[in-house]
C-alpha atoms as a PDB file:
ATOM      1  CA  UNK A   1      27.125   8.152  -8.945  1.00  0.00           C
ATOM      2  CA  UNK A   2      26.256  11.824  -8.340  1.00  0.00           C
ATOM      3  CA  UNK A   3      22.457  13.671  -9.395  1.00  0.00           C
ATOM      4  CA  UNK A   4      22.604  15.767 -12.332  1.00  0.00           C
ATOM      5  CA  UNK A   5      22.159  18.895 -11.732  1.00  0.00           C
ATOM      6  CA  UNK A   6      19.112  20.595 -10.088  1.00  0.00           C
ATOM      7  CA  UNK A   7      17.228  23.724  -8.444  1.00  0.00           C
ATOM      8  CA  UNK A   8      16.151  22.935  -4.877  1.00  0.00           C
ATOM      9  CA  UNK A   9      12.911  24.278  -3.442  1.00  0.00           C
ATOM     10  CA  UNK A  10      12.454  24.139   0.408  1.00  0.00           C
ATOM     11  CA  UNK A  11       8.549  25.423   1.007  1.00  0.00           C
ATOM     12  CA  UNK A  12       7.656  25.768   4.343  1.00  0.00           C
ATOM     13  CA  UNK A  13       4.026  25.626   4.438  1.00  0.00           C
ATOM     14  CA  UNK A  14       1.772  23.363   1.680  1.00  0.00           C
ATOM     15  CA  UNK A  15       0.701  26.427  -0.408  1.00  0.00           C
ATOM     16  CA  UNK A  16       4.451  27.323  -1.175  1.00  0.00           C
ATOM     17  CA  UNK A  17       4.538  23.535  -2.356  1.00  0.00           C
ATOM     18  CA  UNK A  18       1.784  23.579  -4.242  1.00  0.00           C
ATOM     19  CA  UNK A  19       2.004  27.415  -5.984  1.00  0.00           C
ATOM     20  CA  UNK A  20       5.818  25.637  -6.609  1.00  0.00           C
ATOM     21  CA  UNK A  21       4.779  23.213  -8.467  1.00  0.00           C
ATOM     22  CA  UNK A  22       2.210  24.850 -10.351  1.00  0.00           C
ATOM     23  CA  UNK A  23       4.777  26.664 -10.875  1.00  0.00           C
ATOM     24  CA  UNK A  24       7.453  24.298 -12.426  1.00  0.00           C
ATOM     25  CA  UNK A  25       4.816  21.104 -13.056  1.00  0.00           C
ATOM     26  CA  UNK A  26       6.343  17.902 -14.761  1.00  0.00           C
ATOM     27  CA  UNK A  27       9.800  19.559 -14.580  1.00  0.00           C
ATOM     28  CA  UNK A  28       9.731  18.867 -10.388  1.00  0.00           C
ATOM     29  CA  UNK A  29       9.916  15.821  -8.327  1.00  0.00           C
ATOM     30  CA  UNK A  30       8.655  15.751  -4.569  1.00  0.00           C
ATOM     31  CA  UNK A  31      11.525  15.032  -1.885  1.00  0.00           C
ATOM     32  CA  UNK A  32       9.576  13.291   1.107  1.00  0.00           C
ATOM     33  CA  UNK A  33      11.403  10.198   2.283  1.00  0.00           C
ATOM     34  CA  UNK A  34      13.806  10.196  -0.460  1.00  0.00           C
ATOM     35  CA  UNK A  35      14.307   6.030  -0.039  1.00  0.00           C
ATOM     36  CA  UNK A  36      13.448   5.775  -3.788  1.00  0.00           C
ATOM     37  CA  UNK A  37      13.605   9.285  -5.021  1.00  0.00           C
ATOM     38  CA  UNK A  38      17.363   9.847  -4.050  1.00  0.00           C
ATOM     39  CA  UNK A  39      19.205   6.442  -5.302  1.00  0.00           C
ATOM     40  CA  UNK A  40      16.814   7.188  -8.562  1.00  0.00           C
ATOM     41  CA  UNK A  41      18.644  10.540  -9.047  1.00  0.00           C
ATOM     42  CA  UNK A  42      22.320   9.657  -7.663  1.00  0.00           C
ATOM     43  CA  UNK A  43      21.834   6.511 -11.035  1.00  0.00           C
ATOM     44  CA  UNK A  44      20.281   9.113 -12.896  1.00  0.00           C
ATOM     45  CA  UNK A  45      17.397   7.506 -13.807  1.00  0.00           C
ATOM     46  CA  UNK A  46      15.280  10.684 -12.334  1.00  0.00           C
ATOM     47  CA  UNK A  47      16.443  14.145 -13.326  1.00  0.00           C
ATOM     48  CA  UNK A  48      14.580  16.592 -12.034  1.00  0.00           C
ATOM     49  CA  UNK A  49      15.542  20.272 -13.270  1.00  0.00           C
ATOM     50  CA  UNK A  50      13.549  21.185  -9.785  1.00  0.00           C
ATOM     51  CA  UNK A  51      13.542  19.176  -6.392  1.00  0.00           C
ATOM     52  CA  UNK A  52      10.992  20.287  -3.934  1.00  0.00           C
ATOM     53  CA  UNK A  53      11.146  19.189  -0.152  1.00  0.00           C
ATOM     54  CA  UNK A  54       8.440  18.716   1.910  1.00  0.00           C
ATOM     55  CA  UNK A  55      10.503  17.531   4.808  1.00  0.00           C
ATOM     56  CA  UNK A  56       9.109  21.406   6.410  1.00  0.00           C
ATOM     57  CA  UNK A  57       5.540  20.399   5.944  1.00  0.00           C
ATOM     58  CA  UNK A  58       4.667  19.095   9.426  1.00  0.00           C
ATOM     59  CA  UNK A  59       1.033  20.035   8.654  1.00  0.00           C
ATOM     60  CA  UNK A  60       1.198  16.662   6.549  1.00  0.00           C
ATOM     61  CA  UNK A  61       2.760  14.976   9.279  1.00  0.00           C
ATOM     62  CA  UNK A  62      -0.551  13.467  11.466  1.00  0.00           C
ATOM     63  CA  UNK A  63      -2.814   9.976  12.789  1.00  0.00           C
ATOM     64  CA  UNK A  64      -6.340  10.899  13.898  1.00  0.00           C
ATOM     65  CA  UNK A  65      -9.587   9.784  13.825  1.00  0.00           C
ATOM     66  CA  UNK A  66     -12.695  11.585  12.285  1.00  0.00           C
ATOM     67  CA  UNK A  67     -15.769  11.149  14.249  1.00  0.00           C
ATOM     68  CA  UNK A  68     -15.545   7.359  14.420  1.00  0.00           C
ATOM     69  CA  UNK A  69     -15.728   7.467  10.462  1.00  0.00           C
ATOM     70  CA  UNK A  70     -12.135   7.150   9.471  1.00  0.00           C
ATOM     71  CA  UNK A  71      -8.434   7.124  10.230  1.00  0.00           C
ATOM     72  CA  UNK A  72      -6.540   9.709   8.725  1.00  0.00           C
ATOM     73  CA  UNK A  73      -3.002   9.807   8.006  1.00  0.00           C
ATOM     74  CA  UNK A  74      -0.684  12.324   6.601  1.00  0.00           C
ATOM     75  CA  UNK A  75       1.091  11.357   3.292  1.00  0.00           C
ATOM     76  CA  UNK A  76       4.385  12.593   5.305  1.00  0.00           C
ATOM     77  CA  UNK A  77       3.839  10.148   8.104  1.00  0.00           C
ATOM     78  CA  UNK A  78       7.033   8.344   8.577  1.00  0.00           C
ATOM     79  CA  UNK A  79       6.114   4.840   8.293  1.00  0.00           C
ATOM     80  CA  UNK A  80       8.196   3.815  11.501  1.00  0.00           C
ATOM     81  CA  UNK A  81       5.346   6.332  13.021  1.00  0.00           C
ATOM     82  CA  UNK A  82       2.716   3.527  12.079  1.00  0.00           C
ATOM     83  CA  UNK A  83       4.300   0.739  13.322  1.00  0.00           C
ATOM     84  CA  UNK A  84       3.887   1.554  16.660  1.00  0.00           C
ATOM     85  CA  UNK A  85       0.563   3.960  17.004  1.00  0.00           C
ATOM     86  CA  UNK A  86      -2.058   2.520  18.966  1.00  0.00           C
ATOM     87  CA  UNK A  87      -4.404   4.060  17.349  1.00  0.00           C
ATOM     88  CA  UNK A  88      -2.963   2.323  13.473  1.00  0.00           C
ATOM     89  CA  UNK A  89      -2.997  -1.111  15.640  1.00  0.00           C
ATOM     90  CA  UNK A  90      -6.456  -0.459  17.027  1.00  0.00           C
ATOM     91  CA  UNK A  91      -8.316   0.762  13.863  1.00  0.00           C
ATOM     92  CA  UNK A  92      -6.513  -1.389  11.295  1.00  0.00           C
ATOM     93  CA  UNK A  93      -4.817  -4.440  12.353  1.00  0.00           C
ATOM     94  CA  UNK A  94      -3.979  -5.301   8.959  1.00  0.00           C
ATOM     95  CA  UNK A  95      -1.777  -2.233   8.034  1.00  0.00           C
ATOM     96  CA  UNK A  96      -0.226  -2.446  11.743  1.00  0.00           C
ATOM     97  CA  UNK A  97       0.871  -6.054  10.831  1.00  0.00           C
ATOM     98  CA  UNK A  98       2.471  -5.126   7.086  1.00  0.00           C
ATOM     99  CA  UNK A  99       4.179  -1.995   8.624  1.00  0.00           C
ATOM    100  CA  UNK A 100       7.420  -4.614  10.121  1.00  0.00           C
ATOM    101  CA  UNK A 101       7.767  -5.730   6.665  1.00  0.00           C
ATOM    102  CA  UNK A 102       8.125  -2.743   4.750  1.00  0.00           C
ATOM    103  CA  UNK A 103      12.186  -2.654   4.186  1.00  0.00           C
ATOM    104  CA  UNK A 104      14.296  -1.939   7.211  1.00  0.00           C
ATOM    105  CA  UNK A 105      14.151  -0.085  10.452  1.00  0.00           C
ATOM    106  CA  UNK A 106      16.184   2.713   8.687  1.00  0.00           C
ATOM    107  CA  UNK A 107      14.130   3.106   5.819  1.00  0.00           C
ATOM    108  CA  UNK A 108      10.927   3.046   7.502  1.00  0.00           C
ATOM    109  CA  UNK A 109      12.796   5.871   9.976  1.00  0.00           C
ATOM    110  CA  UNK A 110      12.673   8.644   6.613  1.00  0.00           C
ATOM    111  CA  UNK A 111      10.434   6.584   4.227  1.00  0.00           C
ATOM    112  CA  UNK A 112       6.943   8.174   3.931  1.00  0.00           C
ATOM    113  CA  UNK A 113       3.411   6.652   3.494  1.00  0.00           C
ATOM    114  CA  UNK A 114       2.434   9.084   0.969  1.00  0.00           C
ATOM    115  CA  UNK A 115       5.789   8.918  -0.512  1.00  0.00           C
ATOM    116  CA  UNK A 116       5.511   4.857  -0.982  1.00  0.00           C
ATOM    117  CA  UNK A 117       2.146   5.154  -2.296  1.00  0.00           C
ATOM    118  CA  UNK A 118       2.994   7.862  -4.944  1.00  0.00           C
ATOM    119  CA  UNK A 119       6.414   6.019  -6.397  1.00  0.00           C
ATOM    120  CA  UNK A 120       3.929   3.228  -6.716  1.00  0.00           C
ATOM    121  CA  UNK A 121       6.371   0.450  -6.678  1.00  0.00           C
ATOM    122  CA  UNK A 122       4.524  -3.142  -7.745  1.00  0.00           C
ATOM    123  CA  UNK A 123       6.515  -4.801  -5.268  1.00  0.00           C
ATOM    124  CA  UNK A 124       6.057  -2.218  -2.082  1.00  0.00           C
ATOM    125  CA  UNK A 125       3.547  -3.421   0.763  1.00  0.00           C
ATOM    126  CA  UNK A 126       1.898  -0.037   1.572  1.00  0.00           C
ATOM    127  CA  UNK A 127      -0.134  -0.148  -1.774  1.00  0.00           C
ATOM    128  CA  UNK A 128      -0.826  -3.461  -1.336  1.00  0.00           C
ATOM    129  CA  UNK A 129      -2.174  -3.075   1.785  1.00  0.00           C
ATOM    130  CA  UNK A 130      -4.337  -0.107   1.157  1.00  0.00           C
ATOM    131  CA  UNK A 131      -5.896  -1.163  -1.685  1.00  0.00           C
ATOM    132  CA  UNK A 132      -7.247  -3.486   0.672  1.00  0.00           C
ATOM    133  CA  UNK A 133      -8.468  -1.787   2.708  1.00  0.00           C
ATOM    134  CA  UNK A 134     -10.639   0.411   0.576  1.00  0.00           C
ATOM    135  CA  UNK A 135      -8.336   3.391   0.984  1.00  0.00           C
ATOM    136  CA  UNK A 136      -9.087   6.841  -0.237  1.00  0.00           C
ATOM    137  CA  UNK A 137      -6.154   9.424  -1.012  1.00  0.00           C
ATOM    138  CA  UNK A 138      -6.579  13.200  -1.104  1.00  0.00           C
ATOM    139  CA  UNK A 139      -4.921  14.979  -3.686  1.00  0.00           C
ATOM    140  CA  UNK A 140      -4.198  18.740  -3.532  1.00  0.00           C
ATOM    141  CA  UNK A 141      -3.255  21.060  -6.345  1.00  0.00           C
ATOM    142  CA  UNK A 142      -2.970  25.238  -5.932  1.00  0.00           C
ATOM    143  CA  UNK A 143      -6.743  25.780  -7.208  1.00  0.00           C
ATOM    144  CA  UNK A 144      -8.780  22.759  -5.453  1.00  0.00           C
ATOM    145  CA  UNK A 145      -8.736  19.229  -4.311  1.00  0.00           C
ATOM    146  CA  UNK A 146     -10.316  15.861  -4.666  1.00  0.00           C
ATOM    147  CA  UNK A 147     -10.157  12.544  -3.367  1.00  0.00           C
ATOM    148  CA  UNK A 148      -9.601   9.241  -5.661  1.00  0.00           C
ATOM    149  CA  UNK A 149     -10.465   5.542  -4.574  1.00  0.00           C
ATOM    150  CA  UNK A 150      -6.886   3.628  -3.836  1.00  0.00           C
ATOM    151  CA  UNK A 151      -8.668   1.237  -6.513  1.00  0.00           C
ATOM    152  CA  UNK A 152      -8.506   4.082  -8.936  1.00  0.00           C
ATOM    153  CA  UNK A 153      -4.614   5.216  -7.932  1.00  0.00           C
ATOM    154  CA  UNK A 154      -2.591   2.925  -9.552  1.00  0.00           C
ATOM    155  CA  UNK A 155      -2.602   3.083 -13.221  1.00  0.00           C
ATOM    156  CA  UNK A 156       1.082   0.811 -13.774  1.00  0.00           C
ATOM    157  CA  UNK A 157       4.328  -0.033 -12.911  1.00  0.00           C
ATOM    158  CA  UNK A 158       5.571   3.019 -10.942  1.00  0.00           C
ATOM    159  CA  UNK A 159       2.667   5.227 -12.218  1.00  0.00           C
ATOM    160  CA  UNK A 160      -0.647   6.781 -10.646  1.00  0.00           C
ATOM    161  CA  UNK A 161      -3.395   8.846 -10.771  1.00  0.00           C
ATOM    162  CA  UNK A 162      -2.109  12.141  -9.711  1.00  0.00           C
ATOM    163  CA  UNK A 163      -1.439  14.584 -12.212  1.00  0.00           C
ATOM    164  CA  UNK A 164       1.860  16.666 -12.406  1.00  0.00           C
ATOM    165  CA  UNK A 165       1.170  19.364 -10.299  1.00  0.00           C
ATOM    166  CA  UNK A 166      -1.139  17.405  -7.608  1.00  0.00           C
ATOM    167  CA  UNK A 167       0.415  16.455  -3.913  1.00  0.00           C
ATOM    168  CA  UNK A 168      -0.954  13.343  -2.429  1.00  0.00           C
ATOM    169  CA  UNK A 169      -1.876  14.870   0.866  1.00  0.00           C
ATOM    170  CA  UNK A 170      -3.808  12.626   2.904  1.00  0.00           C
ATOM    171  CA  UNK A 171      -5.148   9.158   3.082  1.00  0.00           C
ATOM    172  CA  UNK A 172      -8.035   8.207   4.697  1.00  0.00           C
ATOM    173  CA  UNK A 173      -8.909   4.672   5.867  1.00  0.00           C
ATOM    174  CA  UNK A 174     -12.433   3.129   6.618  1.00  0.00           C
ATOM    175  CA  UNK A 175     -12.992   1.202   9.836  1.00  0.00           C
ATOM    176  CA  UNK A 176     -12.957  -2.771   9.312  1.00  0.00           C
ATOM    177  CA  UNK A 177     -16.357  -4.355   9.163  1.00  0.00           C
ATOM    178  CA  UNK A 178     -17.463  -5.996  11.819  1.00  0.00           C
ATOM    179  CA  UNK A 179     -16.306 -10.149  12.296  1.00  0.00           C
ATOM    180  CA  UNK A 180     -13.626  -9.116   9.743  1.00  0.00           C
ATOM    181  CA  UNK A 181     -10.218 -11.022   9.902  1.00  0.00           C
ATOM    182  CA  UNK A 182      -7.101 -10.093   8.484  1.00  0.00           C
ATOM    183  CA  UNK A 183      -3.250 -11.314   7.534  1.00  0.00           C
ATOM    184  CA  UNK A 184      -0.307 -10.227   5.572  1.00  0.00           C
ATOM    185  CA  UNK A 185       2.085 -12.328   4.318  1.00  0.00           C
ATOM    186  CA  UNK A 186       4.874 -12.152   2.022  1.00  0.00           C
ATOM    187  CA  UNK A 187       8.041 -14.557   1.427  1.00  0.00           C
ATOM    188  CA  UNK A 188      11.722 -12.588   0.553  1.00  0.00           C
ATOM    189  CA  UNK A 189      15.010 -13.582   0.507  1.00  0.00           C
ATOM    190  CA  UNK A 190      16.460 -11.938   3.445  1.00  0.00           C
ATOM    191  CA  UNK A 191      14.260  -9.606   5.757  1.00  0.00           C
ATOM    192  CA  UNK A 192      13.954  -5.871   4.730  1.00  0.00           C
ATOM    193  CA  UNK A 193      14.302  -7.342   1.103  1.00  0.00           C
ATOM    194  CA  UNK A 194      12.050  -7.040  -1.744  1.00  0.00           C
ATOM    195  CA  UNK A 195       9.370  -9.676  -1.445  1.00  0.00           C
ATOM    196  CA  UNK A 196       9.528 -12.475  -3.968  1.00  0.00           C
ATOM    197  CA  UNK A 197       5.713 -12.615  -3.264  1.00  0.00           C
ATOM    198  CA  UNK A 198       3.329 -11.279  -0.735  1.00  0.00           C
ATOM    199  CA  UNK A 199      -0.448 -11.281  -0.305  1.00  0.00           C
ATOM    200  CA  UNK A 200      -2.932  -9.084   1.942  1.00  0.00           C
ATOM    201  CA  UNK A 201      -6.387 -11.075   3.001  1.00  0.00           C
ATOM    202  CA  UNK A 202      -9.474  -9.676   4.588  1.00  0.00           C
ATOM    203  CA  UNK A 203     -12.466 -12.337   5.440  1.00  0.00           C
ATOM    204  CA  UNK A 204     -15.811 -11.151   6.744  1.00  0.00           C
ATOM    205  CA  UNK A 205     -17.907 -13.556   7.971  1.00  0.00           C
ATOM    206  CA  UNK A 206     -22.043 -13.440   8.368  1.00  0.00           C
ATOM    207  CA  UNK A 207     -23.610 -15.188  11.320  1.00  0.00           C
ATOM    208  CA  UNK A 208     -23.525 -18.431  10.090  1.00  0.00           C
ATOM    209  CA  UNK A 209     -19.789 -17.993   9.901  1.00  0.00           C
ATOM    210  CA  UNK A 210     -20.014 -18.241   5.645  1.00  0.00           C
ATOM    211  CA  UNK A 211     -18.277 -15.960   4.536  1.00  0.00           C
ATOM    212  CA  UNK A 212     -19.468 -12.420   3.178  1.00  0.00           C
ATOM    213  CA  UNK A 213     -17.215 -10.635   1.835  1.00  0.00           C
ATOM    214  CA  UNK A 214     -13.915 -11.735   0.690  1.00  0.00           C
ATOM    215  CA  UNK A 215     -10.403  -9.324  -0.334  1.00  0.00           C
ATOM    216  CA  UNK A 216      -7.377 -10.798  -1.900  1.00  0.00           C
ATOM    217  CA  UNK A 217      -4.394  -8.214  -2.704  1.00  0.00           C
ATOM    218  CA  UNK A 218      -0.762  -9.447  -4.270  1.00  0.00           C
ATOM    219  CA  UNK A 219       2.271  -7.191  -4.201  1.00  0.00           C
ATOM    220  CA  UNK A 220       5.002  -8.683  -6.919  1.00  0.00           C
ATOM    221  CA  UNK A 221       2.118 -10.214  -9.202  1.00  0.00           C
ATOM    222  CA  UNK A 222       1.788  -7.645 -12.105  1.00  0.00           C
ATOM    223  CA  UNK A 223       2.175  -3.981 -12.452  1.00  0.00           C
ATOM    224  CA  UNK A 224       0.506  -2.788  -9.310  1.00  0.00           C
ATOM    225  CA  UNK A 225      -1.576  -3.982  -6.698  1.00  0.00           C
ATOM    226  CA  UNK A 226      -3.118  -6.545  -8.201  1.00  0.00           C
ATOM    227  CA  UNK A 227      -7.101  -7.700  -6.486  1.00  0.00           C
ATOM    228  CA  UNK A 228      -8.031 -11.131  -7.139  1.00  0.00           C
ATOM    229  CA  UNK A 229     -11.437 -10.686  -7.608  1.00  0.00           C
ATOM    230  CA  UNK A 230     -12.718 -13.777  -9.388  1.00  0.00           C
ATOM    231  CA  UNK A 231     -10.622 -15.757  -6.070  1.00  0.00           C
ATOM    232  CA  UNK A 232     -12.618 -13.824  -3.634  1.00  0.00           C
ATOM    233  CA  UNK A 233     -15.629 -14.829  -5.320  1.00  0.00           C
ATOM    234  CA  UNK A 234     -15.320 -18.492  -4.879  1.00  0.00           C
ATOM    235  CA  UNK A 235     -14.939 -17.857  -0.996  1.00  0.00           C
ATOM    236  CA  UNK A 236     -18.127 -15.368  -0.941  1.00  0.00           C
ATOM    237  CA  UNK A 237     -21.285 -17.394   0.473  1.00  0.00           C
ATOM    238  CA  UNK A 238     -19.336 -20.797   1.668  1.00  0.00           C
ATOM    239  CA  UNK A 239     -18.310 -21.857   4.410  1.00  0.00           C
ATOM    240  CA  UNK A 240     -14.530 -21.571   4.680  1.00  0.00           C
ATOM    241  CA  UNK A 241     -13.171 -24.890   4.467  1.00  0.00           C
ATOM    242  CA  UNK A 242     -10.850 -26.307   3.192  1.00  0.00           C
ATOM    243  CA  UNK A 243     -11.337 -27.597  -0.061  1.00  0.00           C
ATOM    244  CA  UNK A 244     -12.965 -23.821  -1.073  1.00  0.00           C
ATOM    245  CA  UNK A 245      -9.800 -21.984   0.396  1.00  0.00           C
ATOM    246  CA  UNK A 246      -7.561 -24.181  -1.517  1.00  0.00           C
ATOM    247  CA  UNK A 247      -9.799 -23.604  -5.072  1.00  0.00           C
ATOM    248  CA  UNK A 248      -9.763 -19.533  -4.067  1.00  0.00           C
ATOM    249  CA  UNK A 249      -6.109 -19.917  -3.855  1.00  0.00           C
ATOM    250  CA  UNK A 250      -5.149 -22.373  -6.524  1.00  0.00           C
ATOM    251  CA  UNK A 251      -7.593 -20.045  -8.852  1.00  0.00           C
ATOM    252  CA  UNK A 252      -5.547 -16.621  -7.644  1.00  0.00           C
ATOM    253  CA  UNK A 253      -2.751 -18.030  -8.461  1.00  0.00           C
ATOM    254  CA  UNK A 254      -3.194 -19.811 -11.680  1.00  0.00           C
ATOM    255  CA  UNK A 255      -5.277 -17.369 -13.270  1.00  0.00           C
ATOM    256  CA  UNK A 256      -5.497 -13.964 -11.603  1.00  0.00           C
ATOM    257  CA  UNK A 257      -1.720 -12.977 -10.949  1.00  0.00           C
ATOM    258  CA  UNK A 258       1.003 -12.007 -13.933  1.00  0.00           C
ATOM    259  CA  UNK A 259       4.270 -12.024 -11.472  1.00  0.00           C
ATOM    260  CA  UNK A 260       7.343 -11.159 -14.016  1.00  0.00           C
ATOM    261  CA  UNK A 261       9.963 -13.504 -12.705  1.00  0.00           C
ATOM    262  CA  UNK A 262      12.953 -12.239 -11.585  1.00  0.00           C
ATOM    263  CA  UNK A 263      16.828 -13.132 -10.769  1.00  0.00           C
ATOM    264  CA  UNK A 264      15.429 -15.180  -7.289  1.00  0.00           C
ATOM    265  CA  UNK A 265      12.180 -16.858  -8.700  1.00  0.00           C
ATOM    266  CA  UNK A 266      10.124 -17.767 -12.121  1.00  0.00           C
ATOM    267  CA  UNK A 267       6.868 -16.796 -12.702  1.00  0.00           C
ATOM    268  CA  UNK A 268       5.947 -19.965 -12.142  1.00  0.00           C
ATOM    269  CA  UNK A 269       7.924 -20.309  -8.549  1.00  0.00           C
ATOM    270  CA  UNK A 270       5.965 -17.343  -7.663  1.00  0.00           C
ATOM    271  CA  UNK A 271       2.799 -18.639  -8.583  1.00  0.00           C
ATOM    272  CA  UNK A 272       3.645 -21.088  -6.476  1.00  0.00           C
ATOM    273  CA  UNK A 273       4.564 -19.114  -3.375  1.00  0.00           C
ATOM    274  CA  UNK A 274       1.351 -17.170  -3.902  1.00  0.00           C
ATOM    275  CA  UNK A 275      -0.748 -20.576  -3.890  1.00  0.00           C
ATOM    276  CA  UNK A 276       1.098 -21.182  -0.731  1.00  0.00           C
ATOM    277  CA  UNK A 277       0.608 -17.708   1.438  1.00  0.00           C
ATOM    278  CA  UNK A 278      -2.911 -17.469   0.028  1.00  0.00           C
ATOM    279  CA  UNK A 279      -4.080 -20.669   1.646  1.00  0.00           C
ATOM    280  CA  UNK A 280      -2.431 -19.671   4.906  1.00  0.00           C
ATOM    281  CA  UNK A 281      -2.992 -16.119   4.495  1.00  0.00           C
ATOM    282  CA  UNK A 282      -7.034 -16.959   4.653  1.00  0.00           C
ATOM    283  CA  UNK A 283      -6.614 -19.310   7.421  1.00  0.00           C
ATOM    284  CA  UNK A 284      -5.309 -17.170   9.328  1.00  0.00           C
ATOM    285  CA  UNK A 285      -8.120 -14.212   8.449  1.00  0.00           C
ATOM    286  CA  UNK A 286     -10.412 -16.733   9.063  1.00  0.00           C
ATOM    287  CA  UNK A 287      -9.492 -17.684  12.260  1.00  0.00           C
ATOM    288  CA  UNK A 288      -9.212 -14.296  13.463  1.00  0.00           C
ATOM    289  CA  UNK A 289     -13.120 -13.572  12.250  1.00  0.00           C
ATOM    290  CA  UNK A 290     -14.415 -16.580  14.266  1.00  0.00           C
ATOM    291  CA  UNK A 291     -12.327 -14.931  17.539  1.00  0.00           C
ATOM    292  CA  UNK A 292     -14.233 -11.945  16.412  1.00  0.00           C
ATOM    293  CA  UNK A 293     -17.229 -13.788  16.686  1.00  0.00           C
ATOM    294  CA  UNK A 294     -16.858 -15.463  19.694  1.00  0.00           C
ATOM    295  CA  UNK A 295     -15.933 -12.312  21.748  1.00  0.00           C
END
């Protein structure tokens, strides 16, 4: 299959982007990775009458830290870039340990974090991961900017927040609380494929070791990132053992997920498989909070 036919745009700075696509608005698409964008086009199931690439924009292209506050990232990070940053493995273990999991070496070679984020993809891990984290994202457009809550970003199945002439820009993480654990886990059937079901957990424990706060985030179980809030509720002020992790997960899974099925697994296998990672998936958190602890 070829693209239909289209006007390419190469800016080199943001504000050529931006004045672009204020410019040509819905009628553009963004080229960044191009993992999803180009297959899309080549089926023609996107037709852009205007492509604009950003692959120029190294301004967008960054990992630092802001006064201690944050880790910033560039929405035209390549995600291989994260994988192996000490400063990604030092300020957020979680995201350095879903990176590996994300597709293929190749993909995550081209394939942007601002670009995975904005297609929005219900079964992609980088959403997944930071809606758990209590992400922000930083949206420009020609005349000003603003920032929306990762909880606010996803509004369906590949669609967001950003409006048609707005660039995701930036994202900004917060550090981990303090005695925090953390674990990713998904279940596909090969590696670099789609996950049949996957689940992100962050535990933070008090000084008694009960738990404080609790975060439970499924990729494959509905038409986003899908929180289990009510689940992280039953873990909030107990003890983790085992009879509450197994009600949190049993409860996630039974009522808080919608996974669609698909040509590997029911909805109800995948219920089962998220059952399954959640239990281990807060083990594992919770393990890694009492090493915390100990240290």
């Amino acid at each position: 299959m070829k693209p239909a036919p289209f006007e390419y745009q190469n800016p080199d700075t943001l504000e050529q982007a931006l004045g672009q696509l204020a410019e040509y608005g819905a009628e553009a698409k963004l080229l960044a990775g191009g993992q999803s964008l180009v297959p899309a086009m080549n089926f023609r199931v996107a037709q852009p009458r205007v492509l604009i690439d950003l692959n120029r924009l190294g301004e967008l292209d960054f990992i630092k830290q802001e006064n201690q506050t944050a880790l910033l990232i560039g929405a035209m990070t390549r995600e291989r870039r994260l994988e192996f940053d000490p400063m990604v493995a030092k300020w957020s273990p979680l995201l350095a340990e879903a990176i590996p999991f994300v597709a293929h070496p190749q993909i995550r070679n081209r394939g942007t974090v601002g670009g995975s984020l904005a297609h929005a993809d219900p079964a992609a891990e980088l959403p997944v991961i930071m809606l758990a984290l209590g992400a922000r994202y930083k949206a420009r457009r020609a005349s000003d900017e603003r920032w929306i809550a990762a909880s606010n970003f996803f509004s369906g199945m590949f669609s967001t927040g950003l409006a048609a002439d707005e660039i995701l820009v930036e994202i900004e993480l917060p550090p981990m609380p303090p005695r925090t654990g953390w674990s990713f886990m998904e279940i596909a059937p090969r590696p670099g494929d789609y996950a049949l079901m996957g689940v992100a957990v962050l535990i933070a424990l008090d000084d008694r070791a009960a738990c404080r706060q609790a975060r439970l985030v499924y990729l494959n179980a509905g038409d986003g990132p899908l929180e289990a809030k009510e689940a992280a509720r039953l873990l909030e002020g107990e003890m983790p053992k085992e009879a509450v992790i197994e009600a949190a997960a049993a409860f996630a899974a039974e009522k808080e997920i919608n996974p669609f099925g698909n040509v590997h697994a029911s909805p109800d296998f995948q219920r089962h498989l998220a059952r399954v990672l959640t239990g281990r998936a807060i083990r594992r958190a919770v393990q890694r909070a009492r090493e915390d602890i100990s240290q």
